[in-house]
Protein backbone atom coordinates (compact mmCIF):
# COMPACT_ATOMS: atom_id res chain seq x y z
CA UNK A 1 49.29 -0.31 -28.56
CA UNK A 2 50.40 -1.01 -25.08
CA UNK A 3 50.03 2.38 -24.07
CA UNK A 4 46.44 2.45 -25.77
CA UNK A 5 45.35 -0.31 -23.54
CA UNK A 6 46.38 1.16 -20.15
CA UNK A 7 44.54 4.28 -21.19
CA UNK A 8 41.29 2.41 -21.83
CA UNK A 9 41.50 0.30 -19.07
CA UNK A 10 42.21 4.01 -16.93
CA UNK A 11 39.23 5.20 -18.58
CA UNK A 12 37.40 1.64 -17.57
CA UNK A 13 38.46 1.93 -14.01
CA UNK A 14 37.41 5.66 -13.68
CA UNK A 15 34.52 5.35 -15.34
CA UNK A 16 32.92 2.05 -12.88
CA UNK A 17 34.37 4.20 -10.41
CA UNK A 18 32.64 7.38 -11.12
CA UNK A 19 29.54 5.36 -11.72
CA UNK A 20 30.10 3.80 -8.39
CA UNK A 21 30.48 6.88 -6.45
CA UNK A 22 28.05 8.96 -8.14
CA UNK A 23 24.98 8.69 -6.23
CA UNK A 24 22.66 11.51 -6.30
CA UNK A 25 22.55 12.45 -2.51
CA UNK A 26 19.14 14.36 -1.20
CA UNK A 27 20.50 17.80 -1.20
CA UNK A 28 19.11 18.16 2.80
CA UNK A 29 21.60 15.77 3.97
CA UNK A 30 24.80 16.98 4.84
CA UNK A 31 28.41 15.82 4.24
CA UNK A 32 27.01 14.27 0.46
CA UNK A 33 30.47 13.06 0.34
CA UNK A 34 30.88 10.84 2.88
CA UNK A 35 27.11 9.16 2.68
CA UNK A 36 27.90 8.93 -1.28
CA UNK A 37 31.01 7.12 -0.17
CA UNK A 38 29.32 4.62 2.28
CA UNK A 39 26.03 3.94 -0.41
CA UNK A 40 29.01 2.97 -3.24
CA UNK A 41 30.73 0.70 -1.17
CA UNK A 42 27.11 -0.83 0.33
CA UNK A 43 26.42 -0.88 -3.58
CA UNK A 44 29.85 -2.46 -4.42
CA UNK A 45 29.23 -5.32 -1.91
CA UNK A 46 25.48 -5.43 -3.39
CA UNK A 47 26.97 -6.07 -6.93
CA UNK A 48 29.69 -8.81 -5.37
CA UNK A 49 27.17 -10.67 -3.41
CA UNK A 50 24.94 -10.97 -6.71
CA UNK A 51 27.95 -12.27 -8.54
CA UNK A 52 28.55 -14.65 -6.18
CA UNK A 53 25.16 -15.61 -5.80
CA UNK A 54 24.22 -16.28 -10.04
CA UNK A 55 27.69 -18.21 -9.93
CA UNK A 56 26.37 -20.40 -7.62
CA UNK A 57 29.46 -19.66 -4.95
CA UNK A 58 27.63 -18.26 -2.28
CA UNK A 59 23.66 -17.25 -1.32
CA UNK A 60 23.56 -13.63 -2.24
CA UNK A 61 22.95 -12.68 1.92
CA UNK A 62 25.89 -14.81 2.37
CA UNK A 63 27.71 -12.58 0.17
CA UNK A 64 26.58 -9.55 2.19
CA UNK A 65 27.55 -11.13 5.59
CA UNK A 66 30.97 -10.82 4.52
CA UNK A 67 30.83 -6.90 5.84
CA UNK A 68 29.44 -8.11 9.50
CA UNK A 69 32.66 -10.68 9.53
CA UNK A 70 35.00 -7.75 8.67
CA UNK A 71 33.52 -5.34 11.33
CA UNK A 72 33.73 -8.06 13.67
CA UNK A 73 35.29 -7.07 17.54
CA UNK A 74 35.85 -9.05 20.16
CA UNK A 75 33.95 -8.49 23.32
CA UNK A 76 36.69 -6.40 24.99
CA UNK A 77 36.53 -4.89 28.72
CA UNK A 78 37.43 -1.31 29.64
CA UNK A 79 37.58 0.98 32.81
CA UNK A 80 33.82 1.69 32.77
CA UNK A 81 32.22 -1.70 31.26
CA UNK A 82 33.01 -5.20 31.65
CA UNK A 83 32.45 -7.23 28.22
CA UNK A 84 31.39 -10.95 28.00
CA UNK A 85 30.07 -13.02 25.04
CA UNK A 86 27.62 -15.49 27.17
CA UNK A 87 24.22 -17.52 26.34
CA UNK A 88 20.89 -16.47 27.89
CA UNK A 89 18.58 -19.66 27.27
CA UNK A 90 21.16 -21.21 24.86
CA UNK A 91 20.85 -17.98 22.49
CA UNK A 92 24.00 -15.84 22.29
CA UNK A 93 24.30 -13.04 23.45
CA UNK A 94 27.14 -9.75 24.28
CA UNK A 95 26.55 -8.80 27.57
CA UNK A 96 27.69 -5.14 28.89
CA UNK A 97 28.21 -4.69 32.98
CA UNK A 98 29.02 -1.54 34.19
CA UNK A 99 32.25 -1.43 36.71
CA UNK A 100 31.43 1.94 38.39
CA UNK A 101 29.10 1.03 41.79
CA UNK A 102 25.12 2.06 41.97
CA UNK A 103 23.35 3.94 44.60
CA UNK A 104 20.36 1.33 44.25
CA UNK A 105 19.39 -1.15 41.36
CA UNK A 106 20.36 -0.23 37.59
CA UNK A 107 18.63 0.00 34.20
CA UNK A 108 18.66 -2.50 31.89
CA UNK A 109 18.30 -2.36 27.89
CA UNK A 110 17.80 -5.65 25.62
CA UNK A 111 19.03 -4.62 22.30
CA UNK A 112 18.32 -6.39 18.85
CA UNK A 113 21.09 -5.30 16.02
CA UNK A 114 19.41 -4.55 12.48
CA UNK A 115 20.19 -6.16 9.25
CA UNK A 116 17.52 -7.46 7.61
CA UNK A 117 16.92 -10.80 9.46
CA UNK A 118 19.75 -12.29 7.37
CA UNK A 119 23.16 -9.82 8.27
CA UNK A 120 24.48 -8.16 10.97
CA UNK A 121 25.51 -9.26 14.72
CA UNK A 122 26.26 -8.01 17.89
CA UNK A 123 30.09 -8.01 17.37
CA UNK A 124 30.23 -5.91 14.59
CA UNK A 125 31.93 -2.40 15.81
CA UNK A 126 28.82 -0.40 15.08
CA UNK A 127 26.69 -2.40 17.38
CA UNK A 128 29.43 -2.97 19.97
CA UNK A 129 29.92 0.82 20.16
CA UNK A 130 26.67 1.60 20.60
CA UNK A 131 25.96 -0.75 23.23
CA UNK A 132 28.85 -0.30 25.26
CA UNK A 133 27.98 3.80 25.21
CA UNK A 134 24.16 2.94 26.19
CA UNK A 135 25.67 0.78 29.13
CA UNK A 136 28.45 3.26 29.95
CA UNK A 137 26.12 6.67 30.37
CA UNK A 138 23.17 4.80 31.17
CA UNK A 139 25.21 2.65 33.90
CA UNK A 140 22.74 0.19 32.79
CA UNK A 141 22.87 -3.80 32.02
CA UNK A 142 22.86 -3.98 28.57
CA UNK A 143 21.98 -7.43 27.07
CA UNK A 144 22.70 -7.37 22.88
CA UNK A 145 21.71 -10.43 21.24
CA UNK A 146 23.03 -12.57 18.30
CA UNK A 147 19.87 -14.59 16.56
CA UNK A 148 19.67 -17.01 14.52
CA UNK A 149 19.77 -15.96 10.82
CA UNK A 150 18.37 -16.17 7.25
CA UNK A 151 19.06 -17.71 4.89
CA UNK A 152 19.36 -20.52 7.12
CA UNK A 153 16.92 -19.71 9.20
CA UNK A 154 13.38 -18.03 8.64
CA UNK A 155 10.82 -16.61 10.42
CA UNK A 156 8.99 -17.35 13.59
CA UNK A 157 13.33 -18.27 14.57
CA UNK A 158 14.61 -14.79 14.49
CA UNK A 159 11.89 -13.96 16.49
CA UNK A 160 12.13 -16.96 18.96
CA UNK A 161 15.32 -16.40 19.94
CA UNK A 162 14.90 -13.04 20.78
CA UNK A 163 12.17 -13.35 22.61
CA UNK A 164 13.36 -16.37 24.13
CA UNK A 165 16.30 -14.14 25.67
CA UNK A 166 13.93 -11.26 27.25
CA UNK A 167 11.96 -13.81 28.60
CA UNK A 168 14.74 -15.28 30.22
CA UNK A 169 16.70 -11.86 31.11
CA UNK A 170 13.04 -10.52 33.17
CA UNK A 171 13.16 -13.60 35.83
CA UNK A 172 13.54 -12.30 39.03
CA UNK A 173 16.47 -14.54 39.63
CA UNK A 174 18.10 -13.37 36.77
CA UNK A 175 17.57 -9.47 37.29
CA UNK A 176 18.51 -9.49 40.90
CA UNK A 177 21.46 -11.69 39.97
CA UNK A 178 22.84 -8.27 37.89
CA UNK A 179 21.50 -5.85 40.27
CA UNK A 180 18.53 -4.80 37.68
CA UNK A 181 15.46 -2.62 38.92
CA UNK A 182 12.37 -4.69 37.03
CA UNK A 183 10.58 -1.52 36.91
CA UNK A 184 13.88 -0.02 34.31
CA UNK A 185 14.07 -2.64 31.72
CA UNK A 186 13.27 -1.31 28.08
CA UNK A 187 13.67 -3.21 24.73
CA UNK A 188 15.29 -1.33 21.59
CA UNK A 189 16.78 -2.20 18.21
CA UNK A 190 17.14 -0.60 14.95
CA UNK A 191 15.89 -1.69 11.77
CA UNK A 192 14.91 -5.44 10.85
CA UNK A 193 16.11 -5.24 15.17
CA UNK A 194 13.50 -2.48 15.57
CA UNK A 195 10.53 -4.72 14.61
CA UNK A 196 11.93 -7.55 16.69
CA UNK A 197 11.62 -5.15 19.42
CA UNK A 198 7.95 -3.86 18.54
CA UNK A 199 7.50 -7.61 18.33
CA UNK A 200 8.87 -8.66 21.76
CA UNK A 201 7.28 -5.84 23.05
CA UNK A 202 3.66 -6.85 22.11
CA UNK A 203 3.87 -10.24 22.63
CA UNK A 204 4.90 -9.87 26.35
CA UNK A 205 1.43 -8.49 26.88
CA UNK A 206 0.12 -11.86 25.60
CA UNK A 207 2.45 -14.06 28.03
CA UNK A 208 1.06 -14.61 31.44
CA UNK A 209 4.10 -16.39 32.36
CA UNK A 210 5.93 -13.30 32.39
CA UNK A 211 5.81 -11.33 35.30
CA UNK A 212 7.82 -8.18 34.90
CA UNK A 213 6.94 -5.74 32.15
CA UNK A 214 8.67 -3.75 29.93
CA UNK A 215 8.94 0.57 30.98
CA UNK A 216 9.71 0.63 27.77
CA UNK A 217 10.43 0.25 23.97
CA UNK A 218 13.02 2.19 21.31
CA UNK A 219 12.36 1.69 17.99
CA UNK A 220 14.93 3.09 15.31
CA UNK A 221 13.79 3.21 12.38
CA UNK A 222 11.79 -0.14 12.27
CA UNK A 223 10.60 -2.16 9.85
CA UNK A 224 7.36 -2.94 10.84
CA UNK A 225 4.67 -4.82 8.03
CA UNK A 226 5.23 -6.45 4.44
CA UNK A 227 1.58 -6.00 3.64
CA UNK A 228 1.98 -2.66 1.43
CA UNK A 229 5.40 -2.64 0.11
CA UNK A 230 4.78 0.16 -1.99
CA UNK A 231 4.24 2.98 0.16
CA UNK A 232 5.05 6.82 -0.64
CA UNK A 233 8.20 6.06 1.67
CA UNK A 234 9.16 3.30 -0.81
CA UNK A 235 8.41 4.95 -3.98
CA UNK A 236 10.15 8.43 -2.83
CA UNK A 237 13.35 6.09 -1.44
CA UNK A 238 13.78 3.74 -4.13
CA UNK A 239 17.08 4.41 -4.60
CA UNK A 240 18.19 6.47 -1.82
CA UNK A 241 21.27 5.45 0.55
CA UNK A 242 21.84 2.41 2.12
CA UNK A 243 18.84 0.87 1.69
CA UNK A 244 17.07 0.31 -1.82
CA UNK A 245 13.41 -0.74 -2.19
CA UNK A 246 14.97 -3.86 -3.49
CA UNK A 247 16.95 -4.53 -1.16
CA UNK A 248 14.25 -3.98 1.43
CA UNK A 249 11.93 -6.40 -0.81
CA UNK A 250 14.85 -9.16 -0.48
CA UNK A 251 15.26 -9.03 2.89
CA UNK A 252 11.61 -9.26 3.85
CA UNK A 253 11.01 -12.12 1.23
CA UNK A 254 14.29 -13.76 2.73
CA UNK A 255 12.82 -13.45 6.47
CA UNK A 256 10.34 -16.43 5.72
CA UNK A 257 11.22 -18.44 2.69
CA UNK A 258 14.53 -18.86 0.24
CA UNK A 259 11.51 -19.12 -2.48
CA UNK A 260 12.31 -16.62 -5.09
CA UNK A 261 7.67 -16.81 -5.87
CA UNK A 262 7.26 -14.89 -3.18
CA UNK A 263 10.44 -12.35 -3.55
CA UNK A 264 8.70 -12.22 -7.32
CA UNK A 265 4.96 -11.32 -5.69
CA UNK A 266 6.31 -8.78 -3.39
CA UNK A 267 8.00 -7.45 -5.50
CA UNK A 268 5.24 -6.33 -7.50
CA UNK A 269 3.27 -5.29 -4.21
CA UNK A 270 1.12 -8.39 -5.14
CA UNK A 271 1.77 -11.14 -2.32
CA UNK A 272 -1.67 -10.76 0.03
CA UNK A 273 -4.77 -12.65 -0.21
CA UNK A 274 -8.16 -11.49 -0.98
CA UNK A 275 -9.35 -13.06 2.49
CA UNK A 276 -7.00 -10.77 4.37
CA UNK A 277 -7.97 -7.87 3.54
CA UNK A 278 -9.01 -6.60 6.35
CA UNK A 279 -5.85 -5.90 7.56
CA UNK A 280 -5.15 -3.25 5.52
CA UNK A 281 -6.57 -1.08 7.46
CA UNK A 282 -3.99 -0.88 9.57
CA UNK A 283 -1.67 0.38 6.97
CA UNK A 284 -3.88 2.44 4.96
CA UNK A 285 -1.60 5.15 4.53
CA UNK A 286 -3.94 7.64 3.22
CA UNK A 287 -5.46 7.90 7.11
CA UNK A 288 -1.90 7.61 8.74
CA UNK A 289 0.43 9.87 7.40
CA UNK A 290 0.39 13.66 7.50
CA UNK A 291 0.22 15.64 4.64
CA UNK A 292 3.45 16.85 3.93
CA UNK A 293 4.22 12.93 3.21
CA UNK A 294 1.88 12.19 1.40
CA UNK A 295 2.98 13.94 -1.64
CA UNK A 296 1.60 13.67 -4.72
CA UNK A 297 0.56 10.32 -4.18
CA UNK A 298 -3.32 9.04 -4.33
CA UNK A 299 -4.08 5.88 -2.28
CA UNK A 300 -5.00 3.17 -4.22
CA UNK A 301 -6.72 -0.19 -3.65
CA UNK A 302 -4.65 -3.09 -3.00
CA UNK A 303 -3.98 -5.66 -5.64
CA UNK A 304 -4.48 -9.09 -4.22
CA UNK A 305 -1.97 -12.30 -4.58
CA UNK A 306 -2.36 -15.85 -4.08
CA UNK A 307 -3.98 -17.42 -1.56
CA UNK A 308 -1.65 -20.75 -2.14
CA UNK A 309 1.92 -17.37 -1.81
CA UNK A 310 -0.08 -16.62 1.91
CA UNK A 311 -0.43 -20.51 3.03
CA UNK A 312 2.89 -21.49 2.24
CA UNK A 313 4.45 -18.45 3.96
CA UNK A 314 1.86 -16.73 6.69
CA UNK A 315 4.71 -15.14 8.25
CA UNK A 316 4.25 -12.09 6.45
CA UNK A 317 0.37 -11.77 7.69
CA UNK A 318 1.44 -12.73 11.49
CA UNK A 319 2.10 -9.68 14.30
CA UNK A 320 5.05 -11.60 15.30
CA UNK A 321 6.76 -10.20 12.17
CA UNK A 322 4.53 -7.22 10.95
CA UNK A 323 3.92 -5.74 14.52
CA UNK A 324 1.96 -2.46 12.60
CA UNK A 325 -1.21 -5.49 12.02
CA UNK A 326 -1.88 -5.64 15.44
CA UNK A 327 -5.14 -4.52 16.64
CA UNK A 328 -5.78 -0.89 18.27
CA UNK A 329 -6.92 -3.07 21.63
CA UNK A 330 -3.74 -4.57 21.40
CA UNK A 331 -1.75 -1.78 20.91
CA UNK A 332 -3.52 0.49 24.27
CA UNK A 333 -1.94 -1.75 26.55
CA UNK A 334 1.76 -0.84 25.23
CA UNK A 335 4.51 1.17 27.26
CA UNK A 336 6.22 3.92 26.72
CA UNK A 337 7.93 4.24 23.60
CA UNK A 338 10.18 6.22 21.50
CA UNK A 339 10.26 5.97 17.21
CA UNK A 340 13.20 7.52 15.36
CA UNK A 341 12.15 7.62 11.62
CA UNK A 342 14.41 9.29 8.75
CA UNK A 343 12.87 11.34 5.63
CA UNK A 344 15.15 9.25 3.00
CA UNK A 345 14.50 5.91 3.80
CA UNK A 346 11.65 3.39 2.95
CA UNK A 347 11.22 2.25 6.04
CA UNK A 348 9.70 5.70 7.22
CA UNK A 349 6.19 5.18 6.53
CA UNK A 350 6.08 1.86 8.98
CA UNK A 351 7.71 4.25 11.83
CA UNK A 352 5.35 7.33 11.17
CA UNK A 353 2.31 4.97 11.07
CA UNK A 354 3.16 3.20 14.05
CA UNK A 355 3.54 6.55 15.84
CA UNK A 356 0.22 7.78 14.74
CA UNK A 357 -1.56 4.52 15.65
CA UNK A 358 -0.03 4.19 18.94
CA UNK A 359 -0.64 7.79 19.95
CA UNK A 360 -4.05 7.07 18.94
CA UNK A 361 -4.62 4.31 21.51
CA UNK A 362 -2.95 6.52 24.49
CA UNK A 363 0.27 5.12 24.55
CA UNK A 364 3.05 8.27 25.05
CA UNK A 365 5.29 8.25 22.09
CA UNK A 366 8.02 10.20 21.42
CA UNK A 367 8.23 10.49 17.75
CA UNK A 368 11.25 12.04 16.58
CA UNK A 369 11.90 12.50 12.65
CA UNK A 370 15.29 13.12 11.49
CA UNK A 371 14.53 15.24 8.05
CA UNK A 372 18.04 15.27 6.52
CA UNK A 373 18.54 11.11 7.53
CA UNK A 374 18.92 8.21 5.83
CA UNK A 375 18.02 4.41 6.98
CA UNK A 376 21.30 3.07 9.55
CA UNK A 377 22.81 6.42 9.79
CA UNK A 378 23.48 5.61 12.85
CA UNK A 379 25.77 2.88 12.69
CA UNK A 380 28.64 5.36 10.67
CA UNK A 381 30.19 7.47 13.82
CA UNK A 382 34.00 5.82 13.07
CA UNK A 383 36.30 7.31 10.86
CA UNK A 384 36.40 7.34 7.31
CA UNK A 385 32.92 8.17 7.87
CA UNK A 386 32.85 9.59 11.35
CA UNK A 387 29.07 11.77 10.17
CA UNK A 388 28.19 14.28 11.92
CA UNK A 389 24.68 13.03 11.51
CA UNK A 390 25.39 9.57 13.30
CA UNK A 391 26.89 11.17 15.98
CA UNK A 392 23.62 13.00 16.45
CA UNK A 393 20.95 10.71 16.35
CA UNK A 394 22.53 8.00 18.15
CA UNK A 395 23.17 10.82 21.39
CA UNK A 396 19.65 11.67 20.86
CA UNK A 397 18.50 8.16 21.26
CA UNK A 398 20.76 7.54 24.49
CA UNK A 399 19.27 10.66 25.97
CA UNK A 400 15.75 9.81 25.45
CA UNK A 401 16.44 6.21 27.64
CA UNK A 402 18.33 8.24 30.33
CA UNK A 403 15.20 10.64 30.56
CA UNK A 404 12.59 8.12 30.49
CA UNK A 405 14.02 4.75 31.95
């Protein structure tokens, strides 16, 4: 009997482990298994956190904050950089200062770390490598900042405190004080990161209290509008790598409210007003997308939601966190800007629309699409995963800012 049991819990283990591991992986992307290791873990913590969450022990994002904590590094100096955790404006932030001298004033970058609005941090060893190799090749200031996050905090913070920092970093006081050109200072981020950058980045425009503007922006694979959350992108990626359309739908319903009525509505792609829409336009994929994304799919009309969902929670209709809604007079006036988007991830559609719109009103983009990528590929360049892939995209982005800032 005893020996019965251990074979059918051996069979049990395999079997959630086989399940776990087994991810079909789009055949274009290379070393499947590696990225179907990382998506079973990601999927293993998924599973955890919703435990957690329906037990009542922890808020589901809670649960998933657990992997930031563990990646966690502290801000450590070497021969080329010196390392400080600091506050700009009472916001934390890492802070990377090159050692090695400059022939005249340096760069600067103000980087936003990804993760949804509700995860992630500057610490963690993805961001802190990253960071430190932007500063390092760059010899540029690089400022990386640690918002305020949901679930206790929701949108406009996120944003505030971001913005809140660059406006505080581009004072002429405070650039001369670290030897910073204001002519070289770009914004970047990836992900939920990348659309606090777009963000930043258009609201500066707006601000006639800033002075210095921006030479630049980077936007990896950004998240930029909640209006259509059903895109070809989203339908194609539902359950690709890293990040799932749920997931996705989570942590944009999470960015402005803990109430699970408007997770529900978007959800079902059914969360905007009748009275707004107008601004669909703006993401009307059927105009902005080339043909070899669109598919199979046909456009169709919008379903509208609630007008009580939208008055309760008009983050999701504001430019401050759907920066793809602003309009094409806004957009004209933006600066140069690069957009990394990846084939196998939802997200792609907000990136490849942005591009289009933006090289519509003369602003020079550099659009670069990464067909064999997946969302936050970029954040796996250690060992066990050490991809190939990472390594790649991440030295692309670094060279684009070294060419152009």
């Amino acid at each position: 009997v005893e020996m019965g049991a251990k074979l059918v819990c051996l069979f049990l283990v395999s079997a959630l482990i086989a399940y776990y591991i087994y991810t079909p992986i789009p055949e274009d992307i290379e070393e499947p298994w590696k990225v179907m290791l990382i998506t079973a873990s990601f999927r293993a913590l998924g599973h955890l956190a919703e435990v957690a969450d329906q037990l009542g022990l922890m808020h589901y994002m809670e649960g998933l904050m657990l992997f930031t904590i563990a990646e966690y590094v502290p801000p450590t100096s070497d021969e080329n950089v010196t390392v400080t955790d600091t506050e700009f404006n009472n916001i934390a932030v890492r802070l990377y200062v090159p050692r090695r001298s400059s022939d005249g004033l340096r760069r600067a970058v103000i980087y936003f770390h990804g993760g949804g609005w509700c995860v992630g941090s500057a610490d963690m060893k993805a961001y802190d490598h990253l960071t430190r190799l932007t500063s390092n090749i760059l010899n540029a200031v690089v400022v990386s900042v640690n918002y305020r996050l949901a679930p206790k905090h929701h949108f406009p913070i996120q944003f505030e405190d971001v913005y809140s920092v660059t406006k505080f970093f581009l004072q002429s006081s405070v650039l001369s004080k670290y030897g910073v050109d204001p002519d070289r200072v770009c914004v970047a981020g990836d992900s939920a990161g990348g659309n606090l950058a777009a963000a930043v980045t258009q609201q500066l425009l707006e601000d006639s209290e800033v002075k210095t503007k921006l030479k630049a922006q980077a936007l990896l694979y950004p998240a930029l509008q909640a209006l259509d959350l059903n895109l070809p992108s989203y339908q194609d990626n539902e359950h690709k790598p890293i990040l799932s359309k749920s997931a996705m739908v989570k942590f944009w319903s999470e960015y402005f409210t803990s109430d699970s009525s408007l997770w529900e509505a978007m959800a079902s792609n059914r969360h905007v007003p009748v009275e707004s829409s107008h601004l669909f336009q703006f993401v009307n994929w059927s105009n902005l997308l080339p043909e070899e994304m669109k598919k199979d799919h046909v456009y169709t009309s919008p379903t509208y939601g609630s007008s009580e969902l939208a008055q309760k929670y008009p983050g999701f209709l504001d430019t401050r966190a759907a920066p793809l809604l602003a309009s094409d007079a806004h957009l004209h006036r933006l600066p140069l800007t690069y957009i990394l988007t990846c084939e196998h991830d939802v997200l792609r559609d907000d990136g490849v629309m942005y591009a289009k719109r933006l090289q519509a009103a003369g602003v020079p983009v550099t659009h670069d699409h990464a067909k064999d990528a997946f969302h936050g590929a970029m954040m796996f360049v250690f060992p066990p995963a050490d991809l190939a892939l990472g390594h790649r995209l991440l030295n692309r982005y670094i060279e684009w800012l070294n060419e152009n800032l």
